[in-house]
PDBML (XML) file of the C-alpha atoms, coordinates in Angstrom:
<?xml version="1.0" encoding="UTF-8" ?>
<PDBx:datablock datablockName="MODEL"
   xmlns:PDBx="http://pdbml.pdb.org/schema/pdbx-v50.xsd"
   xmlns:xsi="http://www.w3.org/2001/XMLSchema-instance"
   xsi:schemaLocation="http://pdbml.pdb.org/schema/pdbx-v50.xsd pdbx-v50.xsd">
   <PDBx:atom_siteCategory>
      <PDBx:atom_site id="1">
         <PDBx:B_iso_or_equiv>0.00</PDBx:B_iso_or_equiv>
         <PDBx:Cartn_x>94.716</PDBx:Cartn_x>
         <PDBx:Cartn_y>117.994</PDBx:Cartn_y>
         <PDBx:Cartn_z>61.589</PDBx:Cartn_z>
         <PDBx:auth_asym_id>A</PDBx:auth_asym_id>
         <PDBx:auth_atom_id>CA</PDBx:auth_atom_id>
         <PDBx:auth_comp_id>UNK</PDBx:auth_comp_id>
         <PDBx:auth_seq_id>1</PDBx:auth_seq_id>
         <PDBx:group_PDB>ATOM</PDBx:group_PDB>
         <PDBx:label_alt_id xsi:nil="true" />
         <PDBx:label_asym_id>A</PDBx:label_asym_id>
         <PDBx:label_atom_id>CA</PDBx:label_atom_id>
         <PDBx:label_comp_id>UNK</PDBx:label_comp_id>
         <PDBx:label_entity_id>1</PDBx:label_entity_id>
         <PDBx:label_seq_id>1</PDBx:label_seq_id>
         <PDBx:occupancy>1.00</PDBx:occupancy>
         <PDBx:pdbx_PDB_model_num>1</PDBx:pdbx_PDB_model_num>
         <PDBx:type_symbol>C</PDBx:type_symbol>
      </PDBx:atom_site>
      <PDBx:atom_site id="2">
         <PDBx:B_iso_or_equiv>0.00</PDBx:B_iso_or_equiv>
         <PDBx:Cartn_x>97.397</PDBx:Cartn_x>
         <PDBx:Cartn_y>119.826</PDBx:Cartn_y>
         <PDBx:Cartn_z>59.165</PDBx:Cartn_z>
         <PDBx:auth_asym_id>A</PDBx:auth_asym_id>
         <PDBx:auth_atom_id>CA</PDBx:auth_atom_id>
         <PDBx:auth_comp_id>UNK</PDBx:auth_comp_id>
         <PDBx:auth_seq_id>2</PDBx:auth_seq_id>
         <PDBx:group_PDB>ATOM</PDBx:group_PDB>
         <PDBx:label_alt_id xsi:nil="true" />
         <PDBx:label_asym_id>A</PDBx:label_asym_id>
         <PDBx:label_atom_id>CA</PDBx:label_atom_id>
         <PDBx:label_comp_id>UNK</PDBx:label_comp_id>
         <PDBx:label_entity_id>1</PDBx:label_entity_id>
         <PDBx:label_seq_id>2</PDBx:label_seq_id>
         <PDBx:occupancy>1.00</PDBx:occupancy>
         <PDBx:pdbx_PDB_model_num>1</PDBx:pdbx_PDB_model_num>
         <PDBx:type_symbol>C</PDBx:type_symbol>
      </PDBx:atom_site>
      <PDBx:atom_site id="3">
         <PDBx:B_iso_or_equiv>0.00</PDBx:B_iso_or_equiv>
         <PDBx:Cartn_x>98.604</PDBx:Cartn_x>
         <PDBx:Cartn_y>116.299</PDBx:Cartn_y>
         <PDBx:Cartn_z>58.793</PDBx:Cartn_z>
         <PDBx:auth_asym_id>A</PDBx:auth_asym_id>
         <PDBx:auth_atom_id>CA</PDBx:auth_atom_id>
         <PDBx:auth_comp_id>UNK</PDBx:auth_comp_id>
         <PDBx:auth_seq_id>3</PDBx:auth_seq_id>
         <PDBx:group_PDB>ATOM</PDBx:group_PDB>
         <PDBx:label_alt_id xsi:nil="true" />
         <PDBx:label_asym_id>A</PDBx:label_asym_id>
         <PDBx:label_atom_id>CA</PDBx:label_atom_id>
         <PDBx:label_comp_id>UNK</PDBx:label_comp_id>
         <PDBx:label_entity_id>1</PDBx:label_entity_id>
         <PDBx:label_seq_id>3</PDBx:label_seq_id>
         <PDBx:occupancy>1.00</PDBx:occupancy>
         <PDBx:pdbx_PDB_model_num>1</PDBx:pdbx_PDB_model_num>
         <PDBx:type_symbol>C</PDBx:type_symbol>
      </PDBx:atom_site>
      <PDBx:atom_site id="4">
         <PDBx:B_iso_or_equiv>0.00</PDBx:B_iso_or_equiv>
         <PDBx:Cartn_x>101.833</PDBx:Cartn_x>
         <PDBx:Cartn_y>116.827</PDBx:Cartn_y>
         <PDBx:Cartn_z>60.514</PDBx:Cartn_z>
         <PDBx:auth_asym_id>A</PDBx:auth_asym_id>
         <PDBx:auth_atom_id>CA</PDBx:auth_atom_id>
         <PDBx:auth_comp_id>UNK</PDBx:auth_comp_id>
         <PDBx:auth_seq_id>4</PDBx:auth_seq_id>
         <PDBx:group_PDB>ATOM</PDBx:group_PDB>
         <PDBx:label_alt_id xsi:nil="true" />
         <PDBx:label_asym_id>A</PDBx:label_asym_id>
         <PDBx:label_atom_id>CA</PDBx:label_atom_id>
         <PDBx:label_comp_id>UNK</PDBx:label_comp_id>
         <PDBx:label_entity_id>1</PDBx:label_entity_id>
         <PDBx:label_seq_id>4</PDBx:label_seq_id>
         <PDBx:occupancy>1.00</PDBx:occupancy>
         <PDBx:pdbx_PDB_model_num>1</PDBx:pdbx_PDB_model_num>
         <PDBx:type_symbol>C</PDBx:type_symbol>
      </PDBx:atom_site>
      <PDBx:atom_site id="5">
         <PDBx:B_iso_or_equiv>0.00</PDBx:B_iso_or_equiv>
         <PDBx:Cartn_x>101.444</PDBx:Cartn_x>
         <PDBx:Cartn_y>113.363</PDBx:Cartn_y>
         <PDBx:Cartn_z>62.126</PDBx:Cartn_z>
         <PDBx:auth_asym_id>A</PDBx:auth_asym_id>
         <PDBx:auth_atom_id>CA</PDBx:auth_atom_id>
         <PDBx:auth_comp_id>UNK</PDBx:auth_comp_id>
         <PDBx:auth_seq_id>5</PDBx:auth_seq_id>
         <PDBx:group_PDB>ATOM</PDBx:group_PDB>
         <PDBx:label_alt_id xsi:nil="true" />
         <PDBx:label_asym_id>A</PDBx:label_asym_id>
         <PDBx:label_atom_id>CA</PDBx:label_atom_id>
         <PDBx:label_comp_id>UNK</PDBx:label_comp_id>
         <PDBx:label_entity_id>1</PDBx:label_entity_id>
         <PDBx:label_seq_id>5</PDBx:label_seq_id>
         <PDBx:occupancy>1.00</PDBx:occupancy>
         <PDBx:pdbx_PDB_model_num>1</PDBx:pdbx_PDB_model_num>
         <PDBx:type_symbol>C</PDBx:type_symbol>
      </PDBx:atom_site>
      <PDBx:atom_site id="6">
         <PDBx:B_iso_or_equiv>0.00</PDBx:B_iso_or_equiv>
         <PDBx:Cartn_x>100.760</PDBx:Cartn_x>
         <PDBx:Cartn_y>109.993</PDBx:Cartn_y>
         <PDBx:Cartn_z>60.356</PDBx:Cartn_z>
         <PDBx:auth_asym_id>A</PDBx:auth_asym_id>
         <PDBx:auth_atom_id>CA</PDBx:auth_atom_id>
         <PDBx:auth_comp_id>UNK</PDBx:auth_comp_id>
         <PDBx:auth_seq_id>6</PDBx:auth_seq_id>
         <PDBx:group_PDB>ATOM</PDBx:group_PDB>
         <PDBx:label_alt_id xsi:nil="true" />
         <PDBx:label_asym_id>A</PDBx:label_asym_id>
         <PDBx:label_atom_id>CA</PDBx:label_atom_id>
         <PDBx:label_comp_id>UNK</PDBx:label_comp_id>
         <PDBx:label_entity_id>1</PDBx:label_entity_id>
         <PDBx:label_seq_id>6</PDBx:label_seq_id>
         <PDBx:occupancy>1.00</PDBx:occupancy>
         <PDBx:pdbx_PDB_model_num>1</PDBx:pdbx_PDB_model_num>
         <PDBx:type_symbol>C</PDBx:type_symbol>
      </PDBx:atom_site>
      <PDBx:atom_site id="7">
         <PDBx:B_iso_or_equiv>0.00</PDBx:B_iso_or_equiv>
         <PDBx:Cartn_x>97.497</PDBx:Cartn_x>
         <PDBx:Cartn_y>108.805</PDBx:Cartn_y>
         <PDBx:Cartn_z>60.975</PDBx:Cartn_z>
         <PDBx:auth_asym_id>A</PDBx:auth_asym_id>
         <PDBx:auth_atom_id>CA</PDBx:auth_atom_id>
         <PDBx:auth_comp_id>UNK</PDBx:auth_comp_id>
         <PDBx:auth_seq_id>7</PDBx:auth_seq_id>
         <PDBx:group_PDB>ATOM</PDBx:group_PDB>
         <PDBx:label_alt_id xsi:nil="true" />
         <PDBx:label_asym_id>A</PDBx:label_asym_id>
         <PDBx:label_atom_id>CA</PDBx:label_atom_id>
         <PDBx:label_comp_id>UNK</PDBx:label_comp_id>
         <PDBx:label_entity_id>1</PDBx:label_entity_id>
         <PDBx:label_seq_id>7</PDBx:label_seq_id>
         <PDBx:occupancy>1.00</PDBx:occupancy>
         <PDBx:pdbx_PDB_model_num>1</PDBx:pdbx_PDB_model_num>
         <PDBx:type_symbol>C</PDBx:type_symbol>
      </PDBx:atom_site>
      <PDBx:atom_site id="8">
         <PDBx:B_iso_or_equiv>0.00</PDBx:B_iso_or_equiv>
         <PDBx:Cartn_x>98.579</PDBx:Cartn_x>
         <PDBx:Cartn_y>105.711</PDBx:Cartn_y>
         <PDBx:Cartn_z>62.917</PDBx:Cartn_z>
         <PDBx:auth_asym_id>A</PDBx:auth_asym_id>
         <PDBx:auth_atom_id>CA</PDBx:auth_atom_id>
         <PDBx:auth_comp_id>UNK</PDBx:auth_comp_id>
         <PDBx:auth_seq_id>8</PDBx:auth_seq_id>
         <PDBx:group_PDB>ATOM</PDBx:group_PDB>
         <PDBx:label_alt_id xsi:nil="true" />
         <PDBx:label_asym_id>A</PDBx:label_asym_id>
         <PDBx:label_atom_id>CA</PDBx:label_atom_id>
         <PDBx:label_comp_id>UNK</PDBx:label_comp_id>
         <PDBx:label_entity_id>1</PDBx:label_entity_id>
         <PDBx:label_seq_id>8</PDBx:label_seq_id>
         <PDBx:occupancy>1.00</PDBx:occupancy>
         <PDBx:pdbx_PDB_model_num>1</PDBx:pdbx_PDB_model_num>
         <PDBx:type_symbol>C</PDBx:type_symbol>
      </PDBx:atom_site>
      <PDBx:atom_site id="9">
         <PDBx:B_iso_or_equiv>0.00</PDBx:B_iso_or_equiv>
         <PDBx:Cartn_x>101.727</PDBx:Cartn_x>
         <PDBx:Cartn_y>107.114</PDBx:Cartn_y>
         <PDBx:Cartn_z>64.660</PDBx:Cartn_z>
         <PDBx:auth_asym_id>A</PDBx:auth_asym_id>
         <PDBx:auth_atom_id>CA</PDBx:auth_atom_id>
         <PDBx:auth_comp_id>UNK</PDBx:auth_comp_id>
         <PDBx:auth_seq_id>9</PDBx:auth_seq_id>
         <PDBx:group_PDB>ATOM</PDBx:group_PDB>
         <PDBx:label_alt_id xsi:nil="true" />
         <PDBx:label_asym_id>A</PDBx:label_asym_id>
         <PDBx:label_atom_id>CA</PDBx:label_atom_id>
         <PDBx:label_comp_id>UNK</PDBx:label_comp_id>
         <PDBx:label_entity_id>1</PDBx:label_entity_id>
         <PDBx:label_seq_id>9</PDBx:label_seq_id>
         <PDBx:occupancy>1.00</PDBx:occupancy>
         <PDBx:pdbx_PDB_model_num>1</PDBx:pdbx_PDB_model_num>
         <PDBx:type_symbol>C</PDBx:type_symbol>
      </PDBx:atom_site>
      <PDBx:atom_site id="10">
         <PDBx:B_iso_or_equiv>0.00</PDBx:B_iso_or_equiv>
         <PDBx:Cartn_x>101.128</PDBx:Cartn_x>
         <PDBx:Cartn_y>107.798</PDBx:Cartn_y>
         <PDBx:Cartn_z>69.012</PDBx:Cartn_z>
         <PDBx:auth_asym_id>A</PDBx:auth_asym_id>
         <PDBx:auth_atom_id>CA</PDBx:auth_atom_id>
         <PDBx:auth_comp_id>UNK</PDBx:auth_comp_id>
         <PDBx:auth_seq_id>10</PDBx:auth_seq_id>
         <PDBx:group_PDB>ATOM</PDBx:group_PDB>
         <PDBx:label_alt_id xsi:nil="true" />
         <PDBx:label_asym_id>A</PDBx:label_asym_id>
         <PDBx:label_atom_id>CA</PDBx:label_atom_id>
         <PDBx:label_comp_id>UNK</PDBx:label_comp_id>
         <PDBx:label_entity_id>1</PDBx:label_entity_id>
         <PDBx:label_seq_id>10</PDBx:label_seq_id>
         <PDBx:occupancy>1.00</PDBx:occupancy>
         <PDBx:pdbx_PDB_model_num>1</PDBx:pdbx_PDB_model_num>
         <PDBx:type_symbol>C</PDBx:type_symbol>
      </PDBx:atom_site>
      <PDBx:atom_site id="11">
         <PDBx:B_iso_or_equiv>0.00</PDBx:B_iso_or_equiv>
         <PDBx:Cartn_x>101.908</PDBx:Cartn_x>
         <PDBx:Cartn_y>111.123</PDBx:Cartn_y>
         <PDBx:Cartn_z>69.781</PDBx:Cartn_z>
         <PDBx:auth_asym_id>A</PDBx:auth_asym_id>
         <PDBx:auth_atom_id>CA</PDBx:auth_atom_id>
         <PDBx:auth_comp_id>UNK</PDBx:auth_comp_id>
         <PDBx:auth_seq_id>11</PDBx:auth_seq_id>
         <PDBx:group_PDB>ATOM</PDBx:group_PDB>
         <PDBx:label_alt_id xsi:nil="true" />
         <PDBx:label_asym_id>A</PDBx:label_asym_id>
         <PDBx:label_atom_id>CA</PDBx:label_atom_id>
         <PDBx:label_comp_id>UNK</PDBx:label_comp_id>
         <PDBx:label_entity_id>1</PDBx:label_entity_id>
         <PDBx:label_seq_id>11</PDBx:label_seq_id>
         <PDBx:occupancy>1.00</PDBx:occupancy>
         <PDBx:pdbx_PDB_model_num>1</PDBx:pdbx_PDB_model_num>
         <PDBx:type_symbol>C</PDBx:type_symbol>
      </PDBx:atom_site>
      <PDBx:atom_site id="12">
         <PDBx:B_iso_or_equiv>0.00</PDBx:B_iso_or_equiv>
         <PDBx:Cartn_x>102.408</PDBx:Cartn_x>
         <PDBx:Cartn_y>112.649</PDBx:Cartn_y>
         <PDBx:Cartn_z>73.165</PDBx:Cartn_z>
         <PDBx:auth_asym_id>A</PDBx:auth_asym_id>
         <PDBx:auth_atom_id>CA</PDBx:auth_atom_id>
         <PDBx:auth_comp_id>UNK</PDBx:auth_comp_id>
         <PDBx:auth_seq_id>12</PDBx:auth_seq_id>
         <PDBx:group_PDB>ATOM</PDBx:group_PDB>
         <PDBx:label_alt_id xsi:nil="true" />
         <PDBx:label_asym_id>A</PDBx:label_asym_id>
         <PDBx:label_atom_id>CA</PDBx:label_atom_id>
         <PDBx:label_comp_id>UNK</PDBx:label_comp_id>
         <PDBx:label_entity_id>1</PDBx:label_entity_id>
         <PDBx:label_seq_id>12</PDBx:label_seq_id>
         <PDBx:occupancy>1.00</PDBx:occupancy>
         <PDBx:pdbx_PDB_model_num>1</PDBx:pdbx_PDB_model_num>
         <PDBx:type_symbol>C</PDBx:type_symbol>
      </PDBx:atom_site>
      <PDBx:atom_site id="13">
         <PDBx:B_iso_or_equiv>0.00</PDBx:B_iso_or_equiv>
         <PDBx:Cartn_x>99.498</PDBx:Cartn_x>
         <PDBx:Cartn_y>114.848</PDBx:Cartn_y>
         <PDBx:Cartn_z>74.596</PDBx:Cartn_z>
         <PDBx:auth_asym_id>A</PDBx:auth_asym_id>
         <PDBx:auth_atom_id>CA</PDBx:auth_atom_id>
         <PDBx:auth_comp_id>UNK</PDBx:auth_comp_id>
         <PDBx:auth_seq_id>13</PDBx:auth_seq_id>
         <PDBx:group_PDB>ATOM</PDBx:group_PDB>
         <PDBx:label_alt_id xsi:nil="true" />
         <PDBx:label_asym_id>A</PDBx:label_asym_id>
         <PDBx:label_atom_id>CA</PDBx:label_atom_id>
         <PDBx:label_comp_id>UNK</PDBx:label_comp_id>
         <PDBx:label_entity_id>1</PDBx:label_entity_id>
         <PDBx:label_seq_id>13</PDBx:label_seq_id>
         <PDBx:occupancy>1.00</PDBx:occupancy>
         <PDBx:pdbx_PDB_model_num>1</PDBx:pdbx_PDB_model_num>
         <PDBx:type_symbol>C</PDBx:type_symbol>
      </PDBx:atom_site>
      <PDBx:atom_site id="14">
         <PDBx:B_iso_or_equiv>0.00</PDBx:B_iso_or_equiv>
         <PDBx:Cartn_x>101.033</PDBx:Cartn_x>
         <PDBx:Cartn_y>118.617</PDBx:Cartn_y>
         <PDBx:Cartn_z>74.904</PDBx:Cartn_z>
         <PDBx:auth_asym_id>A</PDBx:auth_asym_id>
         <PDBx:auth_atom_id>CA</PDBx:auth_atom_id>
         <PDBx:auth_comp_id>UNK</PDBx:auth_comp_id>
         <PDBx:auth_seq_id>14</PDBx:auth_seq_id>
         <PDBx:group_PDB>ATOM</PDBx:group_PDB>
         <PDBx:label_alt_id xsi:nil="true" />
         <PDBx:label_asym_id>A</PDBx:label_asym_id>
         <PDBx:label_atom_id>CA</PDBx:label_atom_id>
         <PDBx:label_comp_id>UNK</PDBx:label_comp_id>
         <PDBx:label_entity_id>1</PDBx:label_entity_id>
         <PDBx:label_seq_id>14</PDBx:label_seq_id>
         <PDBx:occupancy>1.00</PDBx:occupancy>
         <PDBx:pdbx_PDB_model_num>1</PDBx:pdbx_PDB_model_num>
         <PDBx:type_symbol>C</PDBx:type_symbol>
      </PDBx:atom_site>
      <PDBx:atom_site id="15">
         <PDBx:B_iso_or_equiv>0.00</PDBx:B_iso_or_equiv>
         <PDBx:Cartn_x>103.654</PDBx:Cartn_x>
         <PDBx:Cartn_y>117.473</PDBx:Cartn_y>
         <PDBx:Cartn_z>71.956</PDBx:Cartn_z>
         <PDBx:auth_asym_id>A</PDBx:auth_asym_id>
         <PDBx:auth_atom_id>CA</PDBx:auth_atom_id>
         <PDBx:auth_comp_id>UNK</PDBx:auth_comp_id>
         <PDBx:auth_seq_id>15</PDBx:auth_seq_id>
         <PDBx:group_PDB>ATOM</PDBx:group_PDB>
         <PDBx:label_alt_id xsi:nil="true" />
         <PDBx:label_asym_id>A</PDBx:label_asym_id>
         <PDBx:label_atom_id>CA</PDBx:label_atom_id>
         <PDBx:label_comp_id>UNK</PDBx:label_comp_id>
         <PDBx:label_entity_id>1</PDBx:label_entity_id>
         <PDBx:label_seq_id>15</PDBx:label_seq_id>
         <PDBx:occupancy>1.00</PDBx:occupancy>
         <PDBx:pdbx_PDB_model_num>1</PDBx:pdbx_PDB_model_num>
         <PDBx:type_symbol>C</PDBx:type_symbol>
      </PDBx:atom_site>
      <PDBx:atom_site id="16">
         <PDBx:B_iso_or_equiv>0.00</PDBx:B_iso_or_equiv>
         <PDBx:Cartn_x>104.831</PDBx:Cartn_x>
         <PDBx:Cartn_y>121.323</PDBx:Cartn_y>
         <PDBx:Cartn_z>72.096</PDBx:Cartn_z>
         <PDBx:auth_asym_id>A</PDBx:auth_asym_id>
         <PDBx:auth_atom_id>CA</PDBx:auth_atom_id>
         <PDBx:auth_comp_id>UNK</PDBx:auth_comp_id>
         <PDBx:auth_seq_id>16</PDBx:auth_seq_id>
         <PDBx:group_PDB>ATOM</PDBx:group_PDB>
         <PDBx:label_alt_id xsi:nil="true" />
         <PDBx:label_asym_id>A</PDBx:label_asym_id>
         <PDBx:label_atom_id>CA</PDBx:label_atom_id>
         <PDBx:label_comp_id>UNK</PDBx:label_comp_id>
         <PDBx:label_entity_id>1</PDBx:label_entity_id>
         <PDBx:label_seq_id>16</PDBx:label_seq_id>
         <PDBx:occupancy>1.00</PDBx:occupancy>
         <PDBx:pdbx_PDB_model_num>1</PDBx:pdbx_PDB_model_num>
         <PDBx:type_symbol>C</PDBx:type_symbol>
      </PDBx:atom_site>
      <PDBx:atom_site id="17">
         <PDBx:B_iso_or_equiv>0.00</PDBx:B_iso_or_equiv>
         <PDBx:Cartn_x>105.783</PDBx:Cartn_x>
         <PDBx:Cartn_y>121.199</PDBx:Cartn_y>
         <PDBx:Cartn_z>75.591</PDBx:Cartn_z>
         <PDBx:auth_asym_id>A</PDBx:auth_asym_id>
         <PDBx:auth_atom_id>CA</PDBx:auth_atom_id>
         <PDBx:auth_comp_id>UNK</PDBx:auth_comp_id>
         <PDBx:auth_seq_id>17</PDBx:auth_seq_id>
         <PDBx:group_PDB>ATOM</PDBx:group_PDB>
         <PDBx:label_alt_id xsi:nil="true" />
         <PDBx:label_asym_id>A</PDBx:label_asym_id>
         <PDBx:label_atom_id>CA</PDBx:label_atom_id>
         <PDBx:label_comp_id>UNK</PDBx:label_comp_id>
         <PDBx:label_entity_id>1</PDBx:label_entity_id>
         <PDBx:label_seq_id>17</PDBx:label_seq_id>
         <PDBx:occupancy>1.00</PDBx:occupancy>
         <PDBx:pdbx_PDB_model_num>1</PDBx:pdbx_PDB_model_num>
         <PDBx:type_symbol>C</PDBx:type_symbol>
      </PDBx:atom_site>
      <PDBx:atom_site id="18">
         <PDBx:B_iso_or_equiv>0.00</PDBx:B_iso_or_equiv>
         <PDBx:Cartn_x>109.632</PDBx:Cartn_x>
         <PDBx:Cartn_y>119.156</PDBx:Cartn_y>
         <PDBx:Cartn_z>75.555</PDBx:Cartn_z>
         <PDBx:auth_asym_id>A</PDBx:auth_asym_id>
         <PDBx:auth_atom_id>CA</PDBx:auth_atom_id>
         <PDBx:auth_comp_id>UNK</PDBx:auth_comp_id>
         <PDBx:auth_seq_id>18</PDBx:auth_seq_id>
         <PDBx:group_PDB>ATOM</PDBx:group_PDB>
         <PDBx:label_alt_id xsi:nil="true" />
         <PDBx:label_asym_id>A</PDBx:label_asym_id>
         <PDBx:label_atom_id>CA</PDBx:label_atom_id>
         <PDBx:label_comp_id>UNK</PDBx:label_comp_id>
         <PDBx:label_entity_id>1</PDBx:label_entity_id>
         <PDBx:label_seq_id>18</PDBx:label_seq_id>
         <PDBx:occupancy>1.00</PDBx:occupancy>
         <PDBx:pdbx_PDB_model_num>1</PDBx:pdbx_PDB_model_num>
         <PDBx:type_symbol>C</PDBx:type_symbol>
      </PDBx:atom_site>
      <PDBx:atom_site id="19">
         <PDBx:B_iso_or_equiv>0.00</PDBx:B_iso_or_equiv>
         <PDBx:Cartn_x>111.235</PDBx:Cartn_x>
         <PDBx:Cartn_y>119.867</PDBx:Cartn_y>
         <PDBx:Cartn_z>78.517</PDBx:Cartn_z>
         <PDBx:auth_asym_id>A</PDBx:auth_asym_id>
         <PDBx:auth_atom_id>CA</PDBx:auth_atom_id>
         <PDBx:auth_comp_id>UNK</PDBx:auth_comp_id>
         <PDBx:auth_seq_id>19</PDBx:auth_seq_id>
         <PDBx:group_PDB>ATOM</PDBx:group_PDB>
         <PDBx:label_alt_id xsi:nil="true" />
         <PDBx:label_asym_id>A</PDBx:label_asym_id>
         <PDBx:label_atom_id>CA</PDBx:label_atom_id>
         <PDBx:label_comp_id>UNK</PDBx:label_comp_id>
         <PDBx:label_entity_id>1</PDBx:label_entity_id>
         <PDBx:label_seq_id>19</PDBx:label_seq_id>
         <PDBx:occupancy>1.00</PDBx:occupancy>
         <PDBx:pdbx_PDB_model_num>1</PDBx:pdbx_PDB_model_num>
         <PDBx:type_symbol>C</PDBx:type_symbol>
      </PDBx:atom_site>
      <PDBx:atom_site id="20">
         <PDBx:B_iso_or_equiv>0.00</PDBx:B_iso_or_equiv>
         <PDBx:Cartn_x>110.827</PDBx:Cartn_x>
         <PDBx:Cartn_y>117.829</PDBx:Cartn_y>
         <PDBx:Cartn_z>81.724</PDBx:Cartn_z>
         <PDBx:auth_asym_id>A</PDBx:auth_asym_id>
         <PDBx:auth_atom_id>CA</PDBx:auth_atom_id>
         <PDBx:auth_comp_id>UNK</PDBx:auth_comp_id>
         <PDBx:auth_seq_id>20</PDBx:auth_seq_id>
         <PDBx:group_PDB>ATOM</PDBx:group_PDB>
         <PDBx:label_alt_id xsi:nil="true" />
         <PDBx:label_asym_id>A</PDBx:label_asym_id>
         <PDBx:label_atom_id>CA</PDBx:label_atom_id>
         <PDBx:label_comp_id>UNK</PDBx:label_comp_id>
         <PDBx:label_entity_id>1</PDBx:label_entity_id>
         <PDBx:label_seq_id>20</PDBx:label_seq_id>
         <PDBx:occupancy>1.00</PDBx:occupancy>
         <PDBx:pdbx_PDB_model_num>1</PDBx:pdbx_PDB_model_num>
         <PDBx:type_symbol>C</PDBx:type_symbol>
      </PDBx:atom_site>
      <PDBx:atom_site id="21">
         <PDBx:B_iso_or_equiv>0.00</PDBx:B_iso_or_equiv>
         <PDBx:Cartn_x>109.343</PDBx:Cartn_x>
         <PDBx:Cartn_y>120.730</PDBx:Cartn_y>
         <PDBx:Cartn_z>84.025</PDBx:Cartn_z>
         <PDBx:auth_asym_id>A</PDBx:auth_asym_id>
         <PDBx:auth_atom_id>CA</PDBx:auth_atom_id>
         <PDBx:auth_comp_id>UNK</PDBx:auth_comp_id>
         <PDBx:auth_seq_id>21</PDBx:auth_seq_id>
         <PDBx:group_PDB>ATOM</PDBx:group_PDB>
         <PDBx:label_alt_id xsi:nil="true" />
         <PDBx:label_asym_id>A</PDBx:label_asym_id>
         <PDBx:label_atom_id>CA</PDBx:label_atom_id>
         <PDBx:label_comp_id>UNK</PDBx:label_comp_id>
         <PDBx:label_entity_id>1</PDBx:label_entity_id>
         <PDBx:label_seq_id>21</PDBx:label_seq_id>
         <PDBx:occupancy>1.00</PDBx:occupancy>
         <PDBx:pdbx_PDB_model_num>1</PDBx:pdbx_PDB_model_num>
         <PDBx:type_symbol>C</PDBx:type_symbol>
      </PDBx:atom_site>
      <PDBx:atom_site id="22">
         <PDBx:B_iso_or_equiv>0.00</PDBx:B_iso_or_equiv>
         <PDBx:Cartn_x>107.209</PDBx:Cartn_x>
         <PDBx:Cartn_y>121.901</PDBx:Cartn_y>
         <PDBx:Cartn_z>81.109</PDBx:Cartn_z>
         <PDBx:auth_asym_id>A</PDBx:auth_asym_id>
         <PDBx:auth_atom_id>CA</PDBx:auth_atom_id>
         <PDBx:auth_comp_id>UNK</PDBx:auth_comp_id>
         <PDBx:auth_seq_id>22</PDBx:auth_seq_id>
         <PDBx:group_PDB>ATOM</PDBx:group_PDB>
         <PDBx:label_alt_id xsi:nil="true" />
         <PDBx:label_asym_id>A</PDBx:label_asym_id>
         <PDBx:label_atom_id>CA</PDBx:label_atom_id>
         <PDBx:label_comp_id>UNK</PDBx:label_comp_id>
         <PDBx:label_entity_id>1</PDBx:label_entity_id>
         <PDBx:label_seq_id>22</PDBx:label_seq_id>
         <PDBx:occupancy>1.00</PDBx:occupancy>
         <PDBx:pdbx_PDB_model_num>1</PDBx:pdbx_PDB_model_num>
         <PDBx:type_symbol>C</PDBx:type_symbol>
      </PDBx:atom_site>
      <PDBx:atom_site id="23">
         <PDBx:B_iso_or_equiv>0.00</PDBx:B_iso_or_equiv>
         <PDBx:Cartn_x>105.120</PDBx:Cartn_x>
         <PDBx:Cartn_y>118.726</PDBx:Cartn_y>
         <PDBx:Cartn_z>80.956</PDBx:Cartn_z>
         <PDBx:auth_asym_id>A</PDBx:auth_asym_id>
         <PDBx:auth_atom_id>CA</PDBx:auth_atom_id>
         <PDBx:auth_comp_id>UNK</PDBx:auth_comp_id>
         <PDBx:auth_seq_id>23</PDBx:auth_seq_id>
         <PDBx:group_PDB>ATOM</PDBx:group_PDB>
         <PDBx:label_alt_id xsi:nil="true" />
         <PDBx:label_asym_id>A</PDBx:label_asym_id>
         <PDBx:label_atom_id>CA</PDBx:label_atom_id>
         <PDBx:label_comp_id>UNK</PDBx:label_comp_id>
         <PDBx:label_entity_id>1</PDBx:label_entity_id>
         <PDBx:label_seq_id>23</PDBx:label_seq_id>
         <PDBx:occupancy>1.00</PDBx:occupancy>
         <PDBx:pdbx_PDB_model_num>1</PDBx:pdbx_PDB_model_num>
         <PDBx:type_symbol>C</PDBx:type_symbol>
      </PDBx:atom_site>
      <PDBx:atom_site id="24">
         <PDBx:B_iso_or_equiv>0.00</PDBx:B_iso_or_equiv>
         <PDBx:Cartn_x>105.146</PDBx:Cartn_x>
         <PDBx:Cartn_y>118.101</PDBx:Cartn_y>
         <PDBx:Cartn_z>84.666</PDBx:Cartn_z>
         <PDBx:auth_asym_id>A</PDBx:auth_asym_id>
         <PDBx:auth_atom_id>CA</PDBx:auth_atom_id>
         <PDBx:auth_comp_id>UNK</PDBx:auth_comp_id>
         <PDBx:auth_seq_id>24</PDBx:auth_seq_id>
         <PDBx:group_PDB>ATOM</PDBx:group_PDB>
         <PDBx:label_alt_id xsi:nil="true" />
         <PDBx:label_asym_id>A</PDBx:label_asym_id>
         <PDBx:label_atom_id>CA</PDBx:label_atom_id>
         <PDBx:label_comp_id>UNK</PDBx:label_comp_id>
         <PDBx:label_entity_id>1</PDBx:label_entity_id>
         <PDBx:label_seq_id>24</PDBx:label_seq_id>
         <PDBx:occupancy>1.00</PDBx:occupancy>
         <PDBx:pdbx_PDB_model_num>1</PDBx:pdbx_PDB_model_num>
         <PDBx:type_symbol>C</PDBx:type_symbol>
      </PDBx:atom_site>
   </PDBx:atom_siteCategory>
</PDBx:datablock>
């Protein structure tokens, strides 16, 4: 919502968490 992304571009749910253990 602070526009960071472009309306049309596919972001990853939980963008903030990078590393492989994070998001599993």
């Amino acid at each position: 919502q602070g526009g960071t992304f472009r309306a049309n571009q596919v972001v990853e749910e939980r963008v903030m968490d990078s590393g492989a253990l994070e998001r599993e």
